[in-house]
N, C-alpha and C. Protein backbone atom coordinates (compact mmCIF):
# COMPACT_ATOMS: atom_id res chain seq x y z
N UNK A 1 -15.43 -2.78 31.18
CA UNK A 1 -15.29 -1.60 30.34
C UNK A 1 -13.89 -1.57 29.74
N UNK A 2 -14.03 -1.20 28.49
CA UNK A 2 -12.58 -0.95 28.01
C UNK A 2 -12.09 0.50 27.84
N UNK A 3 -10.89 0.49 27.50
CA UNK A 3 -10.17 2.17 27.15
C UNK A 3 -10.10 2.76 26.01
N UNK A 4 -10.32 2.03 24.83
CA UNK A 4 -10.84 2.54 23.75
C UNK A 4 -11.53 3.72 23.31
N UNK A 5 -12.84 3.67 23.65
CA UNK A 5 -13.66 4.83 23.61
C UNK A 5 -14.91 3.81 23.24
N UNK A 6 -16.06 4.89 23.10
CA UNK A 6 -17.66 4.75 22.86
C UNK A 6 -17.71 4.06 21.49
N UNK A 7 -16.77 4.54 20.55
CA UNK A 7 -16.90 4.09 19.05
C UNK A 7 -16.68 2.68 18.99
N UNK A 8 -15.79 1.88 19.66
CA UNK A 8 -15.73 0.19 19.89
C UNK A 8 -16.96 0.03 20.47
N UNK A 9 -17.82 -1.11 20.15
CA UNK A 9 -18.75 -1.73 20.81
C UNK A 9 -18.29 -3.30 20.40
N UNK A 10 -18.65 -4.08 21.44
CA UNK A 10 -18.52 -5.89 21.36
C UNK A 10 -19.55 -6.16 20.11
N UNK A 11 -18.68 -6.82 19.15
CA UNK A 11 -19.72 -7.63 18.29
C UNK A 11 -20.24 -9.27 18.16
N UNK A 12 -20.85 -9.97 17.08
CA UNK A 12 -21.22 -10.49 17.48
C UNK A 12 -19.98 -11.74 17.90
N UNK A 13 -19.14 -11.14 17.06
CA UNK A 13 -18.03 -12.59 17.62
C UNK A 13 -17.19 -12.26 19.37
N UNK A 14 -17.45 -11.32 19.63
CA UNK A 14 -17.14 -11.17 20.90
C UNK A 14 -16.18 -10.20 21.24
N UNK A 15 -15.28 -9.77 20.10
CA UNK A 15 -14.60 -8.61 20.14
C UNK A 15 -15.03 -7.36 19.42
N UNK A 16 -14.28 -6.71 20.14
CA UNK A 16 -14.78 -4.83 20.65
C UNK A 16 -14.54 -4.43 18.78
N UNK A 17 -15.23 -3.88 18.49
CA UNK A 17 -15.68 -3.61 16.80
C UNK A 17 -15.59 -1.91 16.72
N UNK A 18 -15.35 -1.57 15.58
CA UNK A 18 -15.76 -0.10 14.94
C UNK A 18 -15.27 -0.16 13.48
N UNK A 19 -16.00 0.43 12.52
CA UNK A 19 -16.00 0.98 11.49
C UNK A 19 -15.20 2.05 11.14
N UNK A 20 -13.91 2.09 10.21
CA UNK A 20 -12.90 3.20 10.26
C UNK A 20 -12.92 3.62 8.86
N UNK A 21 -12.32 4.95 8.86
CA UNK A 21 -12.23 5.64 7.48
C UNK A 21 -11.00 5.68 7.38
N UNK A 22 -9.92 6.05 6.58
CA UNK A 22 -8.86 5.99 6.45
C UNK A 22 -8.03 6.59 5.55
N UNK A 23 -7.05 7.69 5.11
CA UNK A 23 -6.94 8.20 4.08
C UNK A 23 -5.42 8.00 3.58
N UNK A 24 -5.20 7.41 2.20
CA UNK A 24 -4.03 7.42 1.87
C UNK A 24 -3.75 8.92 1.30
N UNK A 25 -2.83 9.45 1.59
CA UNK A 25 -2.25 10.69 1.20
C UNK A 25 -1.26 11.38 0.65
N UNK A 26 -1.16 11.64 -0.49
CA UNK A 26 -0.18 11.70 -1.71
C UNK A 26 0.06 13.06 -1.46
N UNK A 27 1.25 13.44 -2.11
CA UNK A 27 2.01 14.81 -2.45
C UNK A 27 2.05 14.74 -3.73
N UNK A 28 2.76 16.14 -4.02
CA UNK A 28 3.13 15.56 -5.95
C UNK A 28 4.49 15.14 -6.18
N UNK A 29 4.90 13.98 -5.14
CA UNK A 29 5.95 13.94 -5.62
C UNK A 29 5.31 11.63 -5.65
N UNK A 30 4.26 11.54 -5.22
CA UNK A 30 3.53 10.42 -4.97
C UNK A 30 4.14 9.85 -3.64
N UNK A 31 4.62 10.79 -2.36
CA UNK A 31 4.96 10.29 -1.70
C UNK A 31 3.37 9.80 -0.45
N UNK A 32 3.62 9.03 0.77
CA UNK A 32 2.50 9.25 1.31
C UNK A 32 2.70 9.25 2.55
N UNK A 33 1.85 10.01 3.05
CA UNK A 33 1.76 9.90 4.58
C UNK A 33 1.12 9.55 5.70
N UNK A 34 2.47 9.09 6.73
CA UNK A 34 1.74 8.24 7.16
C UNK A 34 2.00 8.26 9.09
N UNK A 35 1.78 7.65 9.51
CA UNK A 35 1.84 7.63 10.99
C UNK A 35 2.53 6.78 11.67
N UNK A 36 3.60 6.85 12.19
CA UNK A 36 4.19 5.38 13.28
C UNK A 36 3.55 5.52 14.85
N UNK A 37 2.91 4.39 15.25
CA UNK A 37 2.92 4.26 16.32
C UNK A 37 3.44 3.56 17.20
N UNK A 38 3.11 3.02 18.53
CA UNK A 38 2.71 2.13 19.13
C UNK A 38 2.04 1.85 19.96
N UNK A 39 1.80 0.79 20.66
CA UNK A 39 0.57 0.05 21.88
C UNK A 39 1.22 -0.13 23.34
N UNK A 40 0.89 0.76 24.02
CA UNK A 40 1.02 1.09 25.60
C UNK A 40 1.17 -0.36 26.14
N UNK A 41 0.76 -1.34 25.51
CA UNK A 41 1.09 -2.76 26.23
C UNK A 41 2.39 -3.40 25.55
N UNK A 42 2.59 -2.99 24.33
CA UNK A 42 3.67 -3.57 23.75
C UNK A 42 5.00 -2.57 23.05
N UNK A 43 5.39 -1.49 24.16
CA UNK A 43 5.67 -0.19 23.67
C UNK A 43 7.43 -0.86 22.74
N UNK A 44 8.15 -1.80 22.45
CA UNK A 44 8.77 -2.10 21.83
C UNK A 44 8.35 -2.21 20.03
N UNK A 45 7.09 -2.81 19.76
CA UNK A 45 6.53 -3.02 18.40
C UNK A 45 6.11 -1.56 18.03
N UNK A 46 6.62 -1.11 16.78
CA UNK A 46 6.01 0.00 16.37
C UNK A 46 5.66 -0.18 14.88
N UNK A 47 4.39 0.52 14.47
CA UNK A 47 4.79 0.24 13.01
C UNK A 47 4.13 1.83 12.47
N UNK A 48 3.91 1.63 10.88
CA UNK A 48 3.56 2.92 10.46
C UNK A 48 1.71 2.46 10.01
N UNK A 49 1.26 3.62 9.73
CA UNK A 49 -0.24 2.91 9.17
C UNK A 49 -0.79 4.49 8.61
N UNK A 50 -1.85 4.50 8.20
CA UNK A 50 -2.76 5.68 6.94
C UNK A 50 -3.29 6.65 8.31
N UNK A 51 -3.56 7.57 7.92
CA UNK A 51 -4.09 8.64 8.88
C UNK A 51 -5.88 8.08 8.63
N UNK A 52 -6.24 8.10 9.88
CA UNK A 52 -8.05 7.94 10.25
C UNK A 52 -8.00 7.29 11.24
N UNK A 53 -9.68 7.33 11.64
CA UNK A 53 -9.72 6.69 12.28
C UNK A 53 -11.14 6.23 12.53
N UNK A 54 -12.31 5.83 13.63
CA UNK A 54 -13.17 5.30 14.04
C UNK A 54 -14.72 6.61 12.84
N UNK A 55 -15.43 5.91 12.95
CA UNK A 55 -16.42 6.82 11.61
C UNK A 55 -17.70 6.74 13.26
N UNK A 56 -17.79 7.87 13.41
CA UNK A 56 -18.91 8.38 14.70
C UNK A 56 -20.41 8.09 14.16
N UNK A 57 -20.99 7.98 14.92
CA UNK A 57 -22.70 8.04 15.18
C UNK A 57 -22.93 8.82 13.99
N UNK A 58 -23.84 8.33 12.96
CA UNK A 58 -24.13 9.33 12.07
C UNK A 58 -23.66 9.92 11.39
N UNK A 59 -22.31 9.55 10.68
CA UNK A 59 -21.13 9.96 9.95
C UNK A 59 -21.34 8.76 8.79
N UNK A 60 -20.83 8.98 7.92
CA UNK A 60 -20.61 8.29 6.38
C UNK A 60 -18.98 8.21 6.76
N UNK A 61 -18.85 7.50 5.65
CA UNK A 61 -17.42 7.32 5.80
C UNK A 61 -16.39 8.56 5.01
N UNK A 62 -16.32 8.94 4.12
CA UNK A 62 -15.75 9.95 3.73
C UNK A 62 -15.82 11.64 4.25
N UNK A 63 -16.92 11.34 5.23
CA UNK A 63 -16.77 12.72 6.04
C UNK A 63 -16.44 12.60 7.43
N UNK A 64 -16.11 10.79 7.72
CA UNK A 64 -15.38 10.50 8.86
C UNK A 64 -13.73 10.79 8.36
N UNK A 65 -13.41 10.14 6.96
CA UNK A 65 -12.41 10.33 6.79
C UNK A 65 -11.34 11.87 6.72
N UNK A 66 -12.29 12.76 5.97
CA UNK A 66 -11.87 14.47 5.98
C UNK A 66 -11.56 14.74 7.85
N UNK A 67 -13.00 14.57 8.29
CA UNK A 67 -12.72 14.76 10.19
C UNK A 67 -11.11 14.16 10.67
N UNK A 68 -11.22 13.11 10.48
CA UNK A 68 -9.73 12.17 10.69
C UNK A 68 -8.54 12.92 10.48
N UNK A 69 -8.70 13.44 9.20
CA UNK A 69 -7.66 13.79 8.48
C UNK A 69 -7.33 15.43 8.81
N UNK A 70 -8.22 16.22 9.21
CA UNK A 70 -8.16 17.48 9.79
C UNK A 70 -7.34 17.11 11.62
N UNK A 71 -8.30 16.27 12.10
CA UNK A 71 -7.83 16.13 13.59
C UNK A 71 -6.48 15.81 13.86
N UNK A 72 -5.67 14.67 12.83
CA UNK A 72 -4.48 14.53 12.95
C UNK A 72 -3.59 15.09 12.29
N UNK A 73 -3.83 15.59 10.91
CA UNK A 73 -2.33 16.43 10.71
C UNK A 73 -2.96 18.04 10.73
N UNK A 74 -4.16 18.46 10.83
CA UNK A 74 -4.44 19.97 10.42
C UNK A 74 -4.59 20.28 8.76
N UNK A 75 -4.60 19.09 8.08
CA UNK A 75 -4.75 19.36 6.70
C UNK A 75 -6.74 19.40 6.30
N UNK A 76 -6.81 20.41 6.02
CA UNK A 76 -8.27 20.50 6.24
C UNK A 76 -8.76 20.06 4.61
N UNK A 77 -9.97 18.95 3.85
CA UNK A 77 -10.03 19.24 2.73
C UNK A 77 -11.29 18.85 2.77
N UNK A 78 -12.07 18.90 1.25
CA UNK A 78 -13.56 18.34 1.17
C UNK A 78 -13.93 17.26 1.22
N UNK A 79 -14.76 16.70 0.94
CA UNK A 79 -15.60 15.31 0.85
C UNK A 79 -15.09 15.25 -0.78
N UNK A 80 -15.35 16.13 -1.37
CA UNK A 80 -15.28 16.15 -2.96
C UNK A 80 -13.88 16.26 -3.35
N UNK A 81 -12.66 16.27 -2.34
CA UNK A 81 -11.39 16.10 -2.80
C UNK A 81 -11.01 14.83 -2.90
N UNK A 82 -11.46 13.98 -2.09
CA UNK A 82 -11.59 12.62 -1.60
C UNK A 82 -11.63 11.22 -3.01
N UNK A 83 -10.76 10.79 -2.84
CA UNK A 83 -11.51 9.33 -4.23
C UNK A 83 -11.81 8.42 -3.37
N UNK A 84 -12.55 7.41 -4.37
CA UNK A 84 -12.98 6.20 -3.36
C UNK A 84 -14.03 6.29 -2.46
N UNK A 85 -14.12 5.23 -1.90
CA UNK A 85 -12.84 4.23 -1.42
C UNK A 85 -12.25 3.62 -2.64
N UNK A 86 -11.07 3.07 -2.15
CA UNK A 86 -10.11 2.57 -3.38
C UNK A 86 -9.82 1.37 -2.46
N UNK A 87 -9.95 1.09 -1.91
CA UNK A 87 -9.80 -0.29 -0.88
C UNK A 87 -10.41 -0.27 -0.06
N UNK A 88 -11.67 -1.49 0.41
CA UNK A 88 -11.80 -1.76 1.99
C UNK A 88 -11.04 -2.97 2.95
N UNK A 89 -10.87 -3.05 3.90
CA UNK A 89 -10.46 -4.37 4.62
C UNK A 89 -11.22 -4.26 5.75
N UNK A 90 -10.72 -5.99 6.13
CA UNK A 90 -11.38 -5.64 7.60
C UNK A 90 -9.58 -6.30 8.43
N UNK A 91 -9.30 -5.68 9.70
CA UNK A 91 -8.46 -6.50 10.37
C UNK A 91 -8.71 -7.05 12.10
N UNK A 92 -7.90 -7.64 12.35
CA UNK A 92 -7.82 -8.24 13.88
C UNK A 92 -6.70 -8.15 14.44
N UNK A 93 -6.72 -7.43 15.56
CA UNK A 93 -5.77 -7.15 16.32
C UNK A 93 -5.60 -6.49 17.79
N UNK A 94 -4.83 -7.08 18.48
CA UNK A 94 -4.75 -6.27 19.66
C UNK A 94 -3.90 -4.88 20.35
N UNK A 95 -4.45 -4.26 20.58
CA UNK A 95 -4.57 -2.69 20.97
C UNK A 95 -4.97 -2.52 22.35
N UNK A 96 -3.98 -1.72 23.26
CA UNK A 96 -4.78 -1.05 24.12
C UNK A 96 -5.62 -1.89 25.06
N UNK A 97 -4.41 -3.51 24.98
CA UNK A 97 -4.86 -4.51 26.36
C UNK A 97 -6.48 -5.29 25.36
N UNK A 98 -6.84 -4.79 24.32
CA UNK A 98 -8.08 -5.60 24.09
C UNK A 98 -7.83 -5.71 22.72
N UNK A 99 -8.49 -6.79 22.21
CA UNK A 99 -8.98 -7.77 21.16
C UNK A 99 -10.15 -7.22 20.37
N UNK A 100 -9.41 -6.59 19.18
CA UNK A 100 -10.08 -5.71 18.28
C UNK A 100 -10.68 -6.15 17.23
N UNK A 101 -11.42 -5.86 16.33
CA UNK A 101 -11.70 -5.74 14.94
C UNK A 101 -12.38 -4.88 14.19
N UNK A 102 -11.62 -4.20 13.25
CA UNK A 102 -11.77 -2.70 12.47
C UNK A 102 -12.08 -3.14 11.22
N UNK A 103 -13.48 -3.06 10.31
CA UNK A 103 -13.46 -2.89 8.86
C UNK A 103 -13.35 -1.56 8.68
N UNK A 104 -12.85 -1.37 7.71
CA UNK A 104 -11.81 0.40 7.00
C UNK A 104 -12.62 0.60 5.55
N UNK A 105 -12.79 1.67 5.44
CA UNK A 105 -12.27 2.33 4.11
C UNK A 105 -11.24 2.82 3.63
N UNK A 106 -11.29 3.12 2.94
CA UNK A 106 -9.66 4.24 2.42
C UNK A 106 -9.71 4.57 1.24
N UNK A 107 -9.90 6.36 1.06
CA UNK A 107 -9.62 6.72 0.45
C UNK A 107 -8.25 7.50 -0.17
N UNK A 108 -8.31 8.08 -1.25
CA UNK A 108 -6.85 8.33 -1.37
C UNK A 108 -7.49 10.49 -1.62
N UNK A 109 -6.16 11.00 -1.32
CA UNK A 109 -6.30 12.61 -1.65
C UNK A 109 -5.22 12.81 -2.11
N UNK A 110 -5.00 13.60 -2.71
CA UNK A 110 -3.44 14.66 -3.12
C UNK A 110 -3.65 16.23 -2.34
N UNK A 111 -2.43 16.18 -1.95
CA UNK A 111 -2.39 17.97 -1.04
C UNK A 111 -0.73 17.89 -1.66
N UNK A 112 -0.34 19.10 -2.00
CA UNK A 112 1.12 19.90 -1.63
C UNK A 112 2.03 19.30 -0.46
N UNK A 113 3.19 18.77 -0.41
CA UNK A 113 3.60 18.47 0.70
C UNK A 113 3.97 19.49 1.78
N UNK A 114 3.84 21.22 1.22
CA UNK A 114 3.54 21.82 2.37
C UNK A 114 2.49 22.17 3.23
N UNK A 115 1.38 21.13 2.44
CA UNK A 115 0.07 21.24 3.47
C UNK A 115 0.62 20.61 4.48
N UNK A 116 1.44 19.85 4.81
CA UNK A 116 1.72 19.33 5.77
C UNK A 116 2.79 20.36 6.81
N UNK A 117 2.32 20.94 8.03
CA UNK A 117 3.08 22.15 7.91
C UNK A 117 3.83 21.59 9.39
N UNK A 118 3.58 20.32 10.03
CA UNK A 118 4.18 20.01 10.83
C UNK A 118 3.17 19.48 11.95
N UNK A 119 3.51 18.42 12.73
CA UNK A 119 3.03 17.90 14.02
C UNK A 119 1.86 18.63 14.84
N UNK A 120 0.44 18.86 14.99
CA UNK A 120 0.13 19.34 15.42
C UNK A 120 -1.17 18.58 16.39
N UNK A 121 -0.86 18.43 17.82
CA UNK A 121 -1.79 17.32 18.56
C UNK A 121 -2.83 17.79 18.95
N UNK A 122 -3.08 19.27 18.92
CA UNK A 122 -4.42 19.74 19.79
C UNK A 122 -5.42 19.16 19.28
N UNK A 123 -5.42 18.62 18.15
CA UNK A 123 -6.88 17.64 17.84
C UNK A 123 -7.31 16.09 18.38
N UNK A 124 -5.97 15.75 18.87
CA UNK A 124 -5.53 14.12 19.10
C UNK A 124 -6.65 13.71 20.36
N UNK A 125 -6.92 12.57 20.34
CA UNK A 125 -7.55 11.75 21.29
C UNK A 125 -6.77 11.84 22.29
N UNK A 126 -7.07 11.59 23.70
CA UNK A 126 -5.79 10.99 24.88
C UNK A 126 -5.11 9.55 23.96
N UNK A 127 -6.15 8.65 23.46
CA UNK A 127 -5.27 7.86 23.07
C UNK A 127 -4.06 8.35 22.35
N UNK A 128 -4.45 8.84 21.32
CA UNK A 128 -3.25 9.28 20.25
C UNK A 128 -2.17 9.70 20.90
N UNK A 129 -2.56 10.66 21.82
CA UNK A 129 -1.62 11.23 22.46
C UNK A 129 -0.69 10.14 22.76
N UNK A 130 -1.23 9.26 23.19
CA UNK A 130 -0.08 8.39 24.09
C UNK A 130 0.18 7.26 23.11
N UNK A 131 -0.03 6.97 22.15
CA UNK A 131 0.51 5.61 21.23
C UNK A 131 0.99 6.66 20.08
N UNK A 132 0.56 7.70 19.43
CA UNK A 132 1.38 8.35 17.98
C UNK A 132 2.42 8.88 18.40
N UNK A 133 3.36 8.44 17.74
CA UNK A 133 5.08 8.73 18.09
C UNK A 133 5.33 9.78 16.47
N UNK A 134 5.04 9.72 15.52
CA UNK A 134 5.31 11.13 14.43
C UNK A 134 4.84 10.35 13.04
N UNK A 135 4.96 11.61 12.61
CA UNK A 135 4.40 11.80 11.32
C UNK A 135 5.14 11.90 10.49
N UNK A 136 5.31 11.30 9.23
CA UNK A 136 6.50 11.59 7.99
C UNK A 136 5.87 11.21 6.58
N UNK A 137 6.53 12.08 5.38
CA UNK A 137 5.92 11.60 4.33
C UNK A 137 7.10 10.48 3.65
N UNK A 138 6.62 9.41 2.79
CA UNK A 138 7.31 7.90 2.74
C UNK A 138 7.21 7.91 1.14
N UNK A 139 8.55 7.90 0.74
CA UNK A 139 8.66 7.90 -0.84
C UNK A 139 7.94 6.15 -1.24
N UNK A 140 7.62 5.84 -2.31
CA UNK A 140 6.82 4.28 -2.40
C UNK A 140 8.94 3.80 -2.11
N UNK A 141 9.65 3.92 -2.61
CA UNK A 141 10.94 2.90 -2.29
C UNK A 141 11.29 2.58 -1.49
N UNK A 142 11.08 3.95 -0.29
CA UNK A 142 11.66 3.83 0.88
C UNK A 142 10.68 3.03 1.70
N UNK A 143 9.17 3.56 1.39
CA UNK A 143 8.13 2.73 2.45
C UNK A 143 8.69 1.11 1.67
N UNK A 144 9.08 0.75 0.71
CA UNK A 144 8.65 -0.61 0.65
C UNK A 144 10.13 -1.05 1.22
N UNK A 145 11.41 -0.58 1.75
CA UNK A 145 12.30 -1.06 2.36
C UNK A 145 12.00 -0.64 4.03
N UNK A 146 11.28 -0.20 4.21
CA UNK A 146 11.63 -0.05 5.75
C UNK A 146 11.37 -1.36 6.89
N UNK A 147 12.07 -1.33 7.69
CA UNK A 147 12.06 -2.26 8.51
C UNK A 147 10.98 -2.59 9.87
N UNK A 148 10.49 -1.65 9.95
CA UNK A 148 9.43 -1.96 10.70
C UNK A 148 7.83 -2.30 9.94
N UNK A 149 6.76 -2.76 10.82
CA UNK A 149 5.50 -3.10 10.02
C UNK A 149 5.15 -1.87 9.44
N UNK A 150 4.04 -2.70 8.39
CA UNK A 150 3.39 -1.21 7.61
C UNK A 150 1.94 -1.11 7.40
N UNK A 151 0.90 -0.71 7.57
CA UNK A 151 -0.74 -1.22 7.48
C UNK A 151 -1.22 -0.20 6.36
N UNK A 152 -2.15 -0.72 5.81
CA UNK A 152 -2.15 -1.74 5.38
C UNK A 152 -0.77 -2.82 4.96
N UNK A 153 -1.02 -4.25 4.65
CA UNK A 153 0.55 -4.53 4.25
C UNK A 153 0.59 -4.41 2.55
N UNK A 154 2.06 -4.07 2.59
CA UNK A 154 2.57 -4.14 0.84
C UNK A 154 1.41 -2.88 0.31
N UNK A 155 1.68 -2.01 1.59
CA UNK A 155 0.99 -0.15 1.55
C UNK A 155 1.90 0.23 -0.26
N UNK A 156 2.67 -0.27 -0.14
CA UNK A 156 4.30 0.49 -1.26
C UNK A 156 3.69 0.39 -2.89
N UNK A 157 2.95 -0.83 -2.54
CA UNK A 157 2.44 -2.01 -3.74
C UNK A 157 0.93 -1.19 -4.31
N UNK A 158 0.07 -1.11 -2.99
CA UNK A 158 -1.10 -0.89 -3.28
C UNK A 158 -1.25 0.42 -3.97
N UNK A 159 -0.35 1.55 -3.24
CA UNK A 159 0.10 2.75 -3.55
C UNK A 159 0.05 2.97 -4.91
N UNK A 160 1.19 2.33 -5.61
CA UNK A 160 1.39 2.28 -6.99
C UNK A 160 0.64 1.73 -7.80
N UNK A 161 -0.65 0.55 -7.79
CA UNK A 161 -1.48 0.19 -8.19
C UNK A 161 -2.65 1.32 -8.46
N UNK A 162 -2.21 2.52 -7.36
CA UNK A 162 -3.22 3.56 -7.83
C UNK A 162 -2.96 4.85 -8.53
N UNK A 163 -1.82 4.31 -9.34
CA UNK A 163 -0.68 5.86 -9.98
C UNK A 163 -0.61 5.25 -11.37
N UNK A 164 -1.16 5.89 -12.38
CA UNK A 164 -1.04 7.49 -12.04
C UNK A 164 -2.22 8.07 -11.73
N UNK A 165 -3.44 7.01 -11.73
CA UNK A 165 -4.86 7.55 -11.47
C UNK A 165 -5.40 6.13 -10.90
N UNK A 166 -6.34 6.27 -10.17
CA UNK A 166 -7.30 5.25 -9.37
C UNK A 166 -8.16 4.75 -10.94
N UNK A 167 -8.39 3.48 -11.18
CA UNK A 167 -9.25 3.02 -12.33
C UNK A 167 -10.45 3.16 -12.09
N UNK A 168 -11.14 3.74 -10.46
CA UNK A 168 -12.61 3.47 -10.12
C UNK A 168 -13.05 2.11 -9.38
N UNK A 169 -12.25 1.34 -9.46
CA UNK A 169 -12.80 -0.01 -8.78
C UNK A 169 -12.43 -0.23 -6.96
N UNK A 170 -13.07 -0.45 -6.63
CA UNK A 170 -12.97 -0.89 -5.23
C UNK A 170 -12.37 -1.97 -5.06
N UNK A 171 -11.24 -2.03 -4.25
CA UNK A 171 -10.63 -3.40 -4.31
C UNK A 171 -10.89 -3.82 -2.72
N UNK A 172 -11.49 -4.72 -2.62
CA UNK A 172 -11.30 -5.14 -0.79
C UNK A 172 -9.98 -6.30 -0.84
N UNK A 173 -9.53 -5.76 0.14
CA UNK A 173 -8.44 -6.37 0.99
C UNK A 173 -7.75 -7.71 1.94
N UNK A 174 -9.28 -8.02 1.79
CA UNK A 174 -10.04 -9.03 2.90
C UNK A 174 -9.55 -8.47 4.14
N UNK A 175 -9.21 -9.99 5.30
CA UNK A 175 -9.24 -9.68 6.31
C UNK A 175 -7.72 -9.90 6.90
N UNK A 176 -7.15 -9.00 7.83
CA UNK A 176 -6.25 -9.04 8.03
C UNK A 176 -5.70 -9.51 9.82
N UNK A 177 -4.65 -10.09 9.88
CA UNK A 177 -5.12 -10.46 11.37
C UNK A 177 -3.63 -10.07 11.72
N UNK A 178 -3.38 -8.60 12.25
CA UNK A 178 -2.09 -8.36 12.77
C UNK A 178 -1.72 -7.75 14.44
């Protein structure tokens, strides 16, 4: 058994699988926000990555993504605020002592940067609890100088590829192995 949760199941290549939603999240200033964590096995590596997470039993992806996006910052919005997806990927990686692989959506939203009204965990998983270290919003200059990892990668790049408006196309990402 792993520590993950119910939403990983083993696939057919042998590692623990789930389907994620994911939301890039703009202000009006095009900043975005985002999450640093890290992994209880490797508590030195931290990086930043998009707010979402695992898409439940019977969920679509854009009303996994709103859920996501309410549970971790308290920013509550519609399905119909939502664009996209504007990118899918899939990646590989280890988490939480096990050997993962997540295909994502991601959509993008705009909120006020005082929707963001501050840190609030009563929605968080135990995991979260124990790997999300904070929340900040990331101008595209500063996210593309910072020194730690960033997920998606060249987040700074993709960002701006979708400003001043998303063109409608789905771009996949391929596969990522971090």
């Amino acid at each position: 058994m792993h520590a993950l949760g119910p939403e990983w199941q083993p696939g057919p290549d042998g590692l623990l699988f789930r389907r994620a939603a994911r939301v890039i999240l703009l202000d009006e200033d095009d900043r975005v926000l985002l999450m640093r964590g890290h992994d209880v096995d490797q508590p030195e590596r931290s990086w930043w990555f998009t707010v979402g997470g695992g898409i439940d039993d019977g969920e679509d992806a854009a009303h996994a993504a709103v859920r996501e996006l309410r549970e971790e910052t308290g920013i509550a919005l519609a399905v119909s605020e939502l664009v996209g997806p504007v990118f899918t990927r899939s990646a590989i990686f280890d988490f939480y002592a096990a050997h993962c692989r997540q295909d994502e959506e991601l959509f993008l939203a705009r909120v006020p940067a005082a929707a963001f009204a501050g840190t609030d965990r009563a929605g968080w998983t135990p995991i979260e609890l124990d790997v999300i270290d904070e929340l900040r919003w990331w101008s595209l200059d500063d996210l593309e100088r910072v020194d730690i990892e960033v997920f998606p990668e060249n987040l700074h790049a993709l960002v701006a590829s979708l400003l001043p408006a998303w063109d409608g196309t789905t771009r996949h990402l391929g596969l990522a192995r971090e």
